[in-house]
Protein backbone atom coordinates (compact mmCIF):
# COMPACT_ATOMS: atom_id res chain seq x y z
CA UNK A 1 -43.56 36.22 106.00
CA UNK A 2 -40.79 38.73 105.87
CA UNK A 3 -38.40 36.25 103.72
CA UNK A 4 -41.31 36.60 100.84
CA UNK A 5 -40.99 40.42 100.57
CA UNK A 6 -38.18 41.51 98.25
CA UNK A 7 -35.99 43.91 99.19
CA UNK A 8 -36.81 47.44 97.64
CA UNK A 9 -33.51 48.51 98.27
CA UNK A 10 -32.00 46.54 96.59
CA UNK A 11 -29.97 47.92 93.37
CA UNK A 12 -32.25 47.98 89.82
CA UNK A 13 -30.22 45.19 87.03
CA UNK A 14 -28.56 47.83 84.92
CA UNK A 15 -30.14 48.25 81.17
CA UNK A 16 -27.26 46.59 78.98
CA UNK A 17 -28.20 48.23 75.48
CA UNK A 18 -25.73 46.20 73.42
CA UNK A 19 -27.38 43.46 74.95
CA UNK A 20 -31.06 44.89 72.71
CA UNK A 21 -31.31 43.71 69.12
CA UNK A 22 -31.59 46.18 66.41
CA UNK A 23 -33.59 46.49 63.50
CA UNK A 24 -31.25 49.64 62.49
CA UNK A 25 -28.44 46.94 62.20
CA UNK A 26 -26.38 47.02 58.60
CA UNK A 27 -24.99 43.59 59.15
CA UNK A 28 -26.57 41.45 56.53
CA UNK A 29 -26.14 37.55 57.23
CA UNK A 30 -25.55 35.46 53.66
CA UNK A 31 -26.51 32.22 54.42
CA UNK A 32 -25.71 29.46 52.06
CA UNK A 33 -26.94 25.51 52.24
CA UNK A 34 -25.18 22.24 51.59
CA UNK A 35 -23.39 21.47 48.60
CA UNK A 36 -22.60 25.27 47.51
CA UNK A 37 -18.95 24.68 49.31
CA UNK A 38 -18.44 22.80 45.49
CA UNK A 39 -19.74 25.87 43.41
CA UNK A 40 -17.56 26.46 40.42
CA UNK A 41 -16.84 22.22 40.50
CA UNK A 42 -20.21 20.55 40.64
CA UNK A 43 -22.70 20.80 37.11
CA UNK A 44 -21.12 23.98 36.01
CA UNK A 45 -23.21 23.73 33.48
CA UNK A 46 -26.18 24.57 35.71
CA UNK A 47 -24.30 26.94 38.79
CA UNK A 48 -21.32 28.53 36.51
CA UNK A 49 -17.79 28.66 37.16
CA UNK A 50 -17.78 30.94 39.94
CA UNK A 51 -16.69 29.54 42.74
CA UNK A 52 -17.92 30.50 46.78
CA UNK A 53 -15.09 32.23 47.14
CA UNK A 54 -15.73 34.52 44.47
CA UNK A 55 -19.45 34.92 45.64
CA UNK A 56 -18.42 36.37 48.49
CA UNK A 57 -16.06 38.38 47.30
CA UNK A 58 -18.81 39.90 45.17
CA UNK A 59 -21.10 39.77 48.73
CA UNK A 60 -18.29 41.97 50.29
CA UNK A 61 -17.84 44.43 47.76
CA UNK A 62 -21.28 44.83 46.70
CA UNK A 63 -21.78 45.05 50.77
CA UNK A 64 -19.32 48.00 51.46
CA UNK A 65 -20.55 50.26 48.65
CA UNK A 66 -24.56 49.81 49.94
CA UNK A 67 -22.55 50.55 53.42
CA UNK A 68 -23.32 46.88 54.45
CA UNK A 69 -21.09 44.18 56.93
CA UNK A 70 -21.82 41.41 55.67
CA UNK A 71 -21.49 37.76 57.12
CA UNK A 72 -20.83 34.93 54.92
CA UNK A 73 -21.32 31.62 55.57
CA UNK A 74 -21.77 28.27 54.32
CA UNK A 75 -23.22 24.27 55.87
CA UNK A 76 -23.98 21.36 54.83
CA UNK A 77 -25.75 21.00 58.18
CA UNK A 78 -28.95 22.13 58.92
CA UNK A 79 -29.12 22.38 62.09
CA UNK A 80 -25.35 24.58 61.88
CA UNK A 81 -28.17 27.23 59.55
CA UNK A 82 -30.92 26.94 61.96
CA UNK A 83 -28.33 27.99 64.93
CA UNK A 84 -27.07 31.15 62.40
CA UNK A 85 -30.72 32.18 61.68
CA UNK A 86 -31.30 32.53 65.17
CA UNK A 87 -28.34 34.55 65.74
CA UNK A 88 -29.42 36.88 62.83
CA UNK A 89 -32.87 37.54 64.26
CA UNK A 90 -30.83 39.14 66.72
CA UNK A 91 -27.83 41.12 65.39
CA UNK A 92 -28.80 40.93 61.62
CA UNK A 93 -30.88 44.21 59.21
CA UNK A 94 -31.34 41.40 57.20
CA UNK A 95 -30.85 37.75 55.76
CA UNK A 96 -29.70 36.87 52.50
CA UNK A 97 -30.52 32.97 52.30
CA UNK A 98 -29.77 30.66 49.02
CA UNK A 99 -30.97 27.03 51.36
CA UNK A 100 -29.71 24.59 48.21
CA UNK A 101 -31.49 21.62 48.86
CA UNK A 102 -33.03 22.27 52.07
CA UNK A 103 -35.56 25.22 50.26
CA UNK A 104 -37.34 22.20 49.44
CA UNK A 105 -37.27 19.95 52.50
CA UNK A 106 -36.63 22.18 55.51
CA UNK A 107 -39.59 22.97 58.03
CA UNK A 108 -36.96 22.93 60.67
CA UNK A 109 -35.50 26.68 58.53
CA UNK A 110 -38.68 27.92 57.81
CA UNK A 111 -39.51 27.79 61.41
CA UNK A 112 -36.38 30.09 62.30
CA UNK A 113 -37.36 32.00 59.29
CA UNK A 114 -40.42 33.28 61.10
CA UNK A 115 -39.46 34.12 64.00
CA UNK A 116 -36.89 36.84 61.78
CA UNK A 117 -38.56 40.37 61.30
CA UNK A 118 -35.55 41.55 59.44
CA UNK A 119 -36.44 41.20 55.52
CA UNK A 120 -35.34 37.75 54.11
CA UNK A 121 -34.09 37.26 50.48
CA UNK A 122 -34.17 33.81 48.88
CA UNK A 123 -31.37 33.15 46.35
CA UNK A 124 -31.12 30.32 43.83
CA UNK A 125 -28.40 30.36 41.47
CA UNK A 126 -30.44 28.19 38.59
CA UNK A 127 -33.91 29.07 37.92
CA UNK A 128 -35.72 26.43 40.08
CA UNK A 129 -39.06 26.62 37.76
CA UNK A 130 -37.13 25.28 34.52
CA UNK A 131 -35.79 22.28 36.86
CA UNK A 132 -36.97 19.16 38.17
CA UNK A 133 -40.95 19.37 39.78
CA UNK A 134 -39.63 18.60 42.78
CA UNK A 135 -37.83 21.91 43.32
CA UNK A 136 -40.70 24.15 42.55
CA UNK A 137 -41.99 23.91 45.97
CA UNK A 138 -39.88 26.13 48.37
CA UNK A 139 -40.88 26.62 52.01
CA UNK A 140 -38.55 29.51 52.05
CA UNK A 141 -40.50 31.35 49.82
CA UNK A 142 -43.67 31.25 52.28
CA UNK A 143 -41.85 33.70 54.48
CA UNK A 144 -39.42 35.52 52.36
CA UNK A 145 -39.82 39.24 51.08
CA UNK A 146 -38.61 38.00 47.57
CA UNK A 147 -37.17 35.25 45.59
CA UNK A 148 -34.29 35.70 42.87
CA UNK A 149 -33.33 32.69 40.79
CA UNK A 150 -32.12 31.84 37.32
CA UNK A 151 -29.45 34.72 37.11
CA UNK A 152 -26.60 32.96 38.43
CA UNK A 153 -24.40 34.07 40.79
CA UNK A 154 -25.41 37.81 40.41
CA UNK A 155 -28.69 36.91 42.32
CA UNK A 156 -26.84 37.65 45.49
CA UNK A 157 -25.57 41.31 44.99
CA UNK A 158 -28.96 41.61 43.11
CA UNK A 159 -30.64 40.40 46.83
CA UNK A 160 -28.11 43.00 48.47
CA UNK A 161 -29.40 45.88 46.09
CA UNK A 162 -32.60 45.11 47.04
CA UNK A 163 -32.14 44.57 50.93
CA UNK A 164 -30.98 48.08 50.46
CA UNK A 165 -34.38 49.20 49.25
CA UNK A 166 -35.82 47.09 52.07
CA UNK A 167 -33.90 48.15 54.79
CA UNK A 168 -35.42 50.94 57.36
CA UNK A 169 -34.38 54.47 55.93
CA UNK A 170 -33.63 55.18 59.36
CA UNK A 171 -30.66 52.52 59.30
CA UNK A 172 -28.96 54.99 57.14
CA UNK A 173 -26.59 57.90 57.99
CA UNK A 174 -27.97 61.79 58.57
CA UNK A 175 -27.03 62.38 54.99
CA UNK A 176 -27.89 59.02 53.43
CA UNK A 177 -30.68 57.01 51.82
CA UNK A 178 -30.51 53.69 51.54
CA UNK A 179 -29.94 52.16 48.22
CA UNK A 180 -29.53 55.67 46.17
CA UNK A 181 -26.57 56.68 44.39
């Protein structure tokens, strides 16, 4: 009987609060699906010039001045997404996400998606609607705050303005407001 008792004296597991996600977090995670490691080469006519490279270099400046970190990544792999949503959910303010072709074919992302409750931005570099049927449909979209598409690579500092809208006011300095000039 006395082996089922715990011991009372022994010492409380110290509260590790680095170890706590938080929503006050200014690390934004820009996620980007397969085939956007051949922006600026494949159908220019449809994504632009621009390569990735230069989308994130747009990501990290338009990051710094809303007082952002931003993380910028790129799969062909779904599964290599699903694993960085989850880490997001817990380090991340926020998730800037343009899925490519899995917006339209991914249960397995919206399904990480929701278990975020950091605001989620949907990107699309073309405007989807004007495209092939088979892209309207975006289960993405069923959990995201909002959806930019058809302004080209701009979408994504447009989705950081906005996460900067969307992002608690308390995240922000004593003498800041977030998104404000």
């Amino acid at each position: 009987m006395r082996d089922r008792i715990p011991d009372r004296r022994a010492p409380l597991p110290q509260f590790d609060r680095a170890k706590v996600p938080t929503p006050m977090s200014r690390l934004i995670y820009v996620i980007n699906g397969p085939n956007l490691n051949l922006l600026g080469k494949r159908e220019p006519h449809i994504y632009g010039s621009e390569t990735l490279a230069d989308v994130e270099a747009d990501c990290r400046k338009a990051g710094a001045d809303l007082g952002f970190d931003i993380r910028f990544l790129q799969s062909n792999r779904e599964y290599e997404i699903i694993d960085w949503i989850h880490e997001a959910r817990e380090a991340a303010g926020g998730i800037v996400i343009n899925p490519a072709a899995f917006t339209h074919t991914s249960v397995a992302i919206l399904d990480a998606l929701s278990a975020c409750s950091c605001p989620i931005l949907e990107v699309h570099i073309s405007n989807v609607h004007k495209r092939e049927s088979f892209r309207h449909q975006s289960y993405v979209s069923l959990v995201a705050s909002g959806v930019i598409a058809g302004f080209g690579t701009q979408g994504y500092t447009l989705a950081l303005q906005r996460m900067a809208k969307l992002m608690p006011a308390a995240s922000a300095g004593p003498d800041e407001t977030p998104g404000t000039d």
